[in-house]
C-alpha atoms as a PDB file:
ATOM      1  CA  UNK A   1     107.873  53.330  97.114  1.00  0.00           C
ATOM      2  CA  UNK A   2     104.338  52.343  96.032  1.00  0.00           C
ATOM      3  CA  UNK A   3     101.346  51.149  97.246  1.00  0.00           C
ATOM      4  CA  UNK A   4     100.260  48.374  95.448  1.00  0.00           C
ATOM      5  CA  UNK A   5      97.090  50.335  94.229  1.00  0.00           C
ATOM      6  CA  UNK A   6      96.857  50.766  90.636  1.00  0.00           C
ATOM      7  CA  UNK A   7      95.956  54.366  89.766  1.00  0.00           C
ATOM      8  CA  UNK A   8      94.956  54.129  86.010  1.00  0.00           C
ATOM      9  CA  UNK A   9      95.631  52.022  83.325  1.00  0.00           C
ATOM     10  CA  UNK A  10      97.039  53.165  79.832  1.00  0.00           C
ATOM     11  CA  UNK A  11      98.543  51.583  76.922  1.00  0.00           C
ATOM     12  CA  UNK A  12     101.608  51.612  75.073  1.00  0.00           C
ATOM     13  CA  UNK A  13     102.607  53.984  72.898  1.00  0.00           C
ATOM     14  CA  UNK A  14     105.615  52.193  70.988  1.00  0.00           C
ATOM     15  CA  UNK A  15     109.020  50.385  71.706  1.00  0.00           C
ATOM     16  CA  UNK A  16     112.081  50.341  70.468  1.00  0.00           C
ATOM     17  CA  UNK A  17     115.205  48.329  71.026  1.00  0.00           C
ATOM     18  CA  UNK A  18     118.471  49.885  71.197  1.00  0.00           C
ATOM     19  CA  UNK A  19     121.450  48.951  72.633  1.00  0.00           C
ATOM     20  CA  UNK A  20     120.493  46.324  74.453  1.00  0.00           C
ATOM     21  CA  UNK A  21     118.165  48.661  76.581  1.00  0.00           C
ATOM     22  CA  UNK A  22     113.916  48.858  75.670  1.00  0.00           C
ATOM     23  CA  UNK A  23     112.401  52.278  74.942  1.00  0.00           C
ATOM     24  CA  UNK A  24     108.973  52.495  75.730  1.00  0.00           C
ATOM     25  CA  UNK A  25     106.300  55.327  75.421  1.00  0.00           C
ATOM     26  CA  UNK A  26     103.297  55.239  77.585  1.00  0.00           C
ATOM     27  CA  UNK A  27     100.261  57.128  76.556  1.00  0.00           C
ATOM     28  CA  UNK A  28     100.290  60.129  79.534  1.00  0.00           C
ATOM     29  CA  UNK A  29      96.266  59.330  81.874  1.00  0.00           C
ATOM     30  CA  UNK A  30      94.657  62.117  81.564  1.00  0.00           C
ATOM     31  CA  UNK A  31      95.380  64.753  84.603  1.00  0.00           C
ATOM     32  CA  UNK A  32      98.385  63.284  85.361  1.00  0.00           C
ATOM     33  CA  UNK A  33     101.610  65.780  85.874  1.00  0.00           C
ATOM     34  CA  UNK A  34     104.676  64.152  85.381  1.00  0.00           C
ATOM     35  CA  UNK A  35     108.108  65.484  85.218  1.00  0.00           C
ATOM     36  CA  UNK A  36     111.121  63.944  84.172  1.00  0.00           C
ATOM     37  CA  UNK A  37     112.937  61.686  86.715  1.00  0.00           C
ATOM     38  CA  UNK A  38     110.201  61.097  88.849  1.00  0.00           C
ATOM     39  CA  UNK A  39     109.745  57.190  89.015  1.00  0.00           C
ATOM     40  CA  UNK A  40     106.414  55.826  87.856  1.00  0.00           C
ATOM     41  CA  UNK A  41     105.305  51.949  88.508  1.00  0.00           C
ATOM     42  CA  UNK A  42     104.409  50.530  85.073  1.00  0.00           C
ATOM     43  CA  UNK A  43     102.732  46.669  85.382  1.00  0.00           C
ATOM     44  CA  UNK A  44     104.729  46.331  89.042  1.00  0.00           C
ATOM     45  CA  UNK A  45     108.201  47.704  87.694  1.00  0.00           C
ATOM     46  CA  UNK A  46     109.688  51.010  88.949  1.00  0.00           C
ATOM     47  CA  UNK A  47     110.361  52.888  86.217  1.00  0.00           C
ATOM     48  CA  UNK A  48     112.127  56.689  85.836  1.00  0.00           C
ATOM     49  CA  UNK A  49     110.147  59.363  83.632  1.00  0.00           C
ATOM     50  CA  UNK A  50     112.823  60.091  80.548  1.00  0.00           C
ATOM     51  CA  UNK A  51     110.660  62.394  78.489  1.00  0.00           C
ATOM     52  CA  UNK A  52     107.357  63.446  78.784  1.00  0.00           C
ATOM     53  CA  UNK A  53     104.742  65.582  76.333  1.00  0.00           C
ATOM     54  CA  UNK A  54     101.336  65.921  77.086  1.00  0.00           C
ATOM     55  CA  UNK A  55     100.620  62.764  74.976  1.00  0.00           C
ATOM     56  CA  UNK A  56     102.837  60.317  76.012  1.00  0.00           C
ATOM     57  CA  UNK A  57     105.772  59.771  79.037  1.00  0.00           C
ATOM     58  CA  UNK A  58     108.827  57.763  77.995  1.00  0.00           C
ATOM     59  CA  UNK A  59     111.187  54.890  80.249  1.00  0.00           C
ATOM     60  CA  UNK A  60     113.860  52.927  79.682  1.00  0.00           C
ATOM     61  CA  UNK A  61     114.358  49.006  80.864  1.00  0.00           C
ATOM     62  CA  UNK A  62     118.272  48.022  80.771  1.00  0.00           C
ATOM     63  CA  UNK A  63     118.997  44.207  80.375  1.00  0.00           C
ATOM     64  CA  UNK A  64     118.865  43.030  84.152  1.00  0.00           C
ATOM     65  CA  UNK A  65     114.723  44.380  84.302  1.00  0.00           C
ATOM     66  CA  UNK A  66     114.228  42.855  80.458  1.00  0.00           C
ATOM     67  CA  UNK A  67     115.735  39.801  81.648  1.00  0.00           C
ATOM     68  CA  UNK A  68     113.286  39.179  85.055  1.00  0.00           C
ATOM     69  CA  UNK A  69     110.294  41.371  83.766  1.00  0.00           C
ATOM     70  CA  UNK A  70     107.524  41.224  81.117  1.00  0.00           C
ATOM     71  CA  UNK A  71     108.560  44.460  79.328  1.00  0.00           C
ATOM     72  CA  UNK A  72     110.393  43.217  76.436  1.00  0.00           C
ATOM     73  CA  UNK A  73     107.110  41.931  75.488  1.00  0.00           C
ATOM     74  CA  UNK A  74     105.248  45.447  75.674  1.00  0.00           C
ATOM     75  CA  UNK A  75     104.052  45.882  72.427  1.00  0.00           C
ATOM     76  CA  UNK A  76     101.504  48.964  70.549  1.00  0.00           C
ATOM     77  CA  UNK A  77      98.386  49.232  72.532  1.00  0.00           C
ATOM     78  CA  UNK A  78     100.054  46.685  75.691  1.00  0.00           C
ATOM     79  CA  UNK A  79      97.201  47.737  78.693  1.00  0.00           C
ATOM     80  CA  UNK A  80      99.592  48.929  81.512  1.00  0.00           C
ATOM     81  CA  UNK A  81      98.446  49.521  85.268  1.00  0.00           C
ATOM     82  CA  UNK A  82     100.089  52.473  86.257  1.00  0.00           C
ATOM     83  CA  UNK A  83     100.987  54.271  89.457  1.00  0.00           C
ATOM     84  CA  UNK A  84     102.556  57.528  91.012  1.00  0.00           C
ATOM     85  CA  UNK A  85     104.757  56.800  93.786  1.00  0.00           C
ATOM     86  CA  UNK A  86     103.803  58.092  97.644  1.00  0.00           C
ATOM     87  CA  UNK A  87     103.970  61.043  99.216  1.00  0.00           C
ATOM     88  CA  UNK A  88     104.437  60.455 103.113  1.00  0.00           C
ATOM     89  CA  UNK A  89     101.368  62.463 103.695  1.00  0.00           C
ATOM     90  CA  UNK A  90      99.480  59.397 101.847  1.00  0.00           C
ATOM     91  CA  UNK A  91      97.570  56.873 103.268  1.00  0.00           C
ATOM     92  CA  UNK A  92      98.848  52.928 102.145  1.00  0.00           C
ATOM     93  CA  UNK A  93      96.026  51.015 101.113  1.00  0.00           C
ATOM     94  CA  UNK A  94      97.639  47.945  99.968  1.00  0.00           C
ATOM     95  CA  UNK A  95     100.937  46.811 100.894  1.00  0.00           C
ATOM     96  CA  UNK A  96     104.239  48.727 100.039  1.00  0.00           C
ATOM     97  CA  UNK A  97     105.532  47.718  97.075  1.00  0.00           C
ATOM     98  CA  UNK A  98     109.194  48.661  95.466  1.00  0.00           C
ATOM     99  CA  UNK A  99     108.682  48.230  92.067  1.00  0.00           C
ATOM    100  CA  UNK A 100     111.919  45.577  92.067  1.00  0.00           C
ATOM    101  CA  UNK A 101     110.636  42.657  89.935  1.00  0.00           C
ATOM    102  CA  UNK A 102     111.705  39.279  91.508  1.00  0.00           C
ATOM    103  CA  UNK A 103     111.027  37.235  88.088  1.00  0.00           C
ATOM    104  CA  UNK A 104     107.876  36.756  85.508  1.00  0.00           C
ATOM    105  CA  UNK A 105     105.277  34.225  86.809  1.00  0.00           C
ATOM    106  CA  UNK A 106     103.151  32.231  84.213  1.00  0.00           C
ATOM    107  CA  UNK A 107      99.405  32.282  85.009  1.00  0.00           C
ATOM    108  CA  UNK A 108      98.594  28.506  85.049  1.00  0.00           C
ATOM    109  CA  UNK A 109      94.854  28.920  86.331  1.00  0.00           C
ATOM    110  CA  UNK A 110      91.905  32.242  85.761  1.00  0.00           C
ATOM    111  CA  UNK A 111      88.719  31.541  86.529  1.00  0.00           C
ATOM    112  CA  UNK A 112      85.919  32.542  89.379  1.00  0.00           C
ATOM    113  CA  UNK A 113      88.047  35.414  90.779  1.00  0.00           C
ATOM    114  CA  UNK A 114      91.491  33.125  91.320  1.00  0.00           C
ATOM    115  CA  UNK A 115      94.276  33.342  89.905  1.00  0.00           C
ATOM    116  CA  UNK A 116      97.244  30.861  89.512  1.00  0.00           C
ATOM    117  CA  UNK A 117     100.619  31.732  89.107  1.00  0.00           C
ATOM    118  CA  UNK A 118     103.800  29.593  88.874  1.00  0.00           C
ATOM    119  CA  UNK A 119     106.770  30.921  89.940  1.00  0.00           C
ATOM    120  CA  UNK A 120     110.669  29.694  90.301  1.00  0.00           C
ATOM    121  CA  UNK A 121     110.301  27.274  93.131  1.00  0.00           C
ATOM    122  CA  UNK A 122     113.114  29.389  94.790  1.00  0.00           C
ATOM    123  CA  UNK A 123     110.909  32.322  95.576  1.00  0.00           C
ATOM    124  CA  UNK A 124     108.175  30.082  96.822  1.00  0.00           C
ATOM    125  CA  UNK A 125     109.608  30.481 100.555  1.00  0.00           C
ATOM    126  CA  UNK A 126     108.879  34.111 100.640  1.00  0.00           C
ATOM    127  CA  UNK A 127     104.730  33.108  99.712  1.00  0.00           C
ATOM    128  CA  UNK A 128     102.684  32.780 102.957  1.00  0.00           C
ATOM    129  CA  UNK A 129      99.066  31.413 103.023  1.00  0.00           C
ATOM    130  CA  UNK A 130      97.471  35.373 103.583  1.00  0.00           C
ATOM    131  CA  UNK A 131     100.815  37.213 102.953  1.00  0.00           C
ATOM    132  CA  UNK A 132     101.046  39.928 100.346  1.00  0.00           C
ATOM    133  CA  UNK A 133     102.566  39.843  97.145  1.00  0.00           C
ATOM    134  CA  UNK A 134     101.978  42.149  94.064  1.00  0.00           C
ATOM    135  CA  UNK A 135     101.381  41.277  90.352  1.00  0.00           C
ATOM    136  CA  UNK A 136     102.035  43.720  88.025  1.00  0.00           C
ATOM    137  CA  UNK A 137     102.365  46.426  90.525  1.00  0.00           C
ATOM    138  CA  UNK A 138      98.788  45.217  92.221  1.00  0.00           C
ATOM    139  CA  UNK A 139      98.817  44.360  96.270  1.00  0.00           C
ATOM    140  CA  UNK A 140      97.298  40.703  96.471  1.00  0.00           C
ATOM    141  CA  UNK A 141      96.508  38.554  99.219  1.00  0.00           C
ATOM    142  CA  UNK A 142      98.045  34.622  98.710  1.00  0.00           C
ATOM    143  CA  UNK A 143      95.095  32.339  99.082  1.00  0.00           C
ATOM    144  CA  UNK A 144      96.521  29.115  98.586  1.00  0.00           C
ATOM    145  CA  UNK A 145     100.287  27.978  97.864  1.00  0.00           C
ATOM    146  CA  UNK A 146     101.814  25.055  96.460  1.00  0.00           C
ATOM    147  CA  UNK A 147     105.654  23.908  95.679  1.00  0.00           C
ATOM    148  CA  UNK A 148     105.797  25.941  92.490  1.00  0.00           C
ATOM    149  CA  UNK A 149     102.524  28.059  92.435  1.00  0.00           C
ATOM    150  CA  UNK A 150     100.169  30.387  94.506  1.00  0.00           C
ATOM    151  CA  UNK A 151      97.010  31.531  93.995  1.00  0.00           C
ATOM    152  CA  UNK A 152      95.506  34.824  94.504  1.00  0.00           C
ATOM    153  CA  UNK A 153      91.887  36.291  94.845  1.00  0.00           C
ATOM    154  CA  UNK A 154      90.572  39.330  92.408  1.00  0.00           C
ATOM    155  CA  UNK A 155      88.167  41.045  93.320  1.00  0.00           C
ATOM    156  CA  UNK A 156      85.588  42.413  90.363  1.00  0.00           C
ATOM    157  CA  UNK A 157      86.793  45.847  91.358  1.00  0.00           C
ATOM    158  CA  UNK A 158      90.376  45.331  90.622  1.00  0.00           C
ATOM    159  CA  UNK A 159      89.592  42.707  87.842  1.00  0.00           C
ATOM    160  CA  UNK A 160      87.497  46.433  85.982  1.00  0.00           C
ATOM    161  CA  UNK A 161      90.477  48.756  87.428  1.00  0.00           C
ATOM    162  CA  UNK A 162      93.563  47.014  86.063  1.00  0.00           C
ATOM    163  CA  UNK A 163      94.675  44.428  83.556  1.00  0.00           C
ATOM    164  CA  UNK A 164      94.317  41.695  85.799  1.00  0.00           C
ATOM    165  CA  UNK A 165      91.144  41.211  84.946  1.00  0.00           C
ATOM    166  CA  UNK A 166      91.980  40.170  81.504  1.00  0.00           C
ATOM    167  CA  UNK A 167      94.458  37.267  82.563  1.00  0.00           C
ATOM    168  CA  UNK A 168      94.548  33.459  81.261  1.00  0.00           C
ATOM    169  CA  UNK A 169      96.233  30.852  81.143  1.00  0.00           C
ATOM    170  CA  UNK A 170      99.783  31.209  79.694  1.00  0.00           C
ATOM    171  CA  UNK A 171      99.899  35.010  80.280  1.00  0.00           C
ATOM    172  CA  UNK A 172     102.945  36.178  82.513  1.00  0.00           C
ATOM    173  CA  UNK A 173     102.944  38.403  85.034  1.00  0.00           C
ATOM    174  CA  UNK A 174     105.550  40.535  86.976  1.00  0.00           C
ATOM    175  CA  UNK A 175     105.726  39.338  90.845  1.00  0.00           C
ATOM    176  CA  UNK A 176     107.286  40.781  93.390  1.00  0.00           C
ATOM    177  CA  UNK A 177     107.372  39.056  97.049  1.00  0.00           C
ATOM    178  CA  UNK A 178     106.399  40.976 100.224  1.00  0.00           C
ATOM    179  CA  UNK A 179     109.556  43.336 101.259  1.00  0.00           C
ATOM    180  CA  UNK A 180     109.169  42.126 104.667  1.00  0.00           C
ATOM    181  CA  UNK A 181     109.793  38.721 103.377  1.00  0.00           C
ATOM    182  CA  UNK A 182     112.821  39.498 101.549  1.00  0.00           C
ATOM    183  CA  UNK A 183     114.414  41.564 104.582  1.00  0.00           C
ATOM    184  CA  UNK A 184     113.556  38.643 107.317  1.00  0.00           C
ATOM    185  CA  UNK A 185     115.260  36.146 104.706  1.00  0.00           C
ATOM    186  CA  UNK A 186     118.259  38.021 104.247  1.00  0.00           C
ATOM    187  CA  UNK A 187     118.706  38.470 108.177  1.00  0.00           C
ATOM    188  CA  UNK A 188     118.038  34.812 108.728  1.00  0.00           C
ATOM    189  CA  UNK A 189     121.219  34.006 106.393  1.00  0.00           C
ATOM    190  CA  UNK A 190     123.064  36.651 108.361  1.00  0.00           C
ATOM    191  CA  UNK A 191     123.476  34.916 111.427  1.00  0.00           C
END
């Protein structure tokens, strides 16, 4: 489980394609102790340490993530936001956040602080007006909504902080819809 707060950024090491699966190597932030196993959000997807060195950490993406996710397209010196997962003694700044991709969004708007993002129109019922929602890992607040597309406020702090500040039109982006969202829906279809 994560927060939504993106502790460092760091770039891409290399990938390689095997097997159907996606190798990647992640340059290591400096200070950071990580152990194989341990799971790691990389640009909002939960990922499991493989191998790590002091230089670098390695995961691997299997078909289902390449398929709804943006890191088939990680590429040498791809900026990452990255974050450790919480410890209950931890406060939660954002919103908690999974790491479990719900598709890639395609940033249709970036300018002023807002950001568009287009999304399959069947995840559009779990995006409230002020509800949360993360984009590559990052805890945003929905300012507006539309059929097909939200938009989301970044702030200059998290615009410096994480690679959301250098979005535009085109890019895509990893979303994941608010857990609470996805747990009321499924109950709602229960009954």
């Amino acid at each position: 489980m994560f927060s939504g707060i993106t502790q460092n950024t760091s770039t891409v090491r290399s990938s390689e394609a095997h097997g159907g699966a996606v190798t990647i190597r992640i340059h290591t932030p400096r200070g950071w102790k990580l152990s194989p196993g341990q799971s790691v959000l990389v640009d909002g997807v939960c990922s499991t340490i493989m191998k790590r060195t002091a230089a670098f950490f390695e995961v691997q993406y299997v078909p289902e993530t390449l398929s709804k996710t943006t890191v088939g397209s990680f590429a040498l010196g791809t900026r990452v936001n990255l974050e450790r997962s919480l410890t209950l003694n931890e406060y939660v700044d954002g919103h908690l956040v999974a790491g479990h991709v719900d598709a890639r969004g395609r940033v249709t708007g970036a300018k002023k602080g807002i950001v568009s993002v287009m999304v399959p129109t069947s995840l559009m019922r779990f995006v409230a007006k002020k509800g949360s929602i993360a984009l590559n890992g990052v805890a945003l607040t929905v300012v507006s909504r539309s059929s097909d597309s939200f938009s989301v406020a970044i702030i200059p702090y998290t615009a410096a902080h994480t690679n959301l500040g250098s979005l535009k039109i085109a890019d895509e982006v990893n979303v994941e819809i608010d857990l609470i969202a996805r747990y009321l829906d499924a109950l709602g279809k229960k009954r």
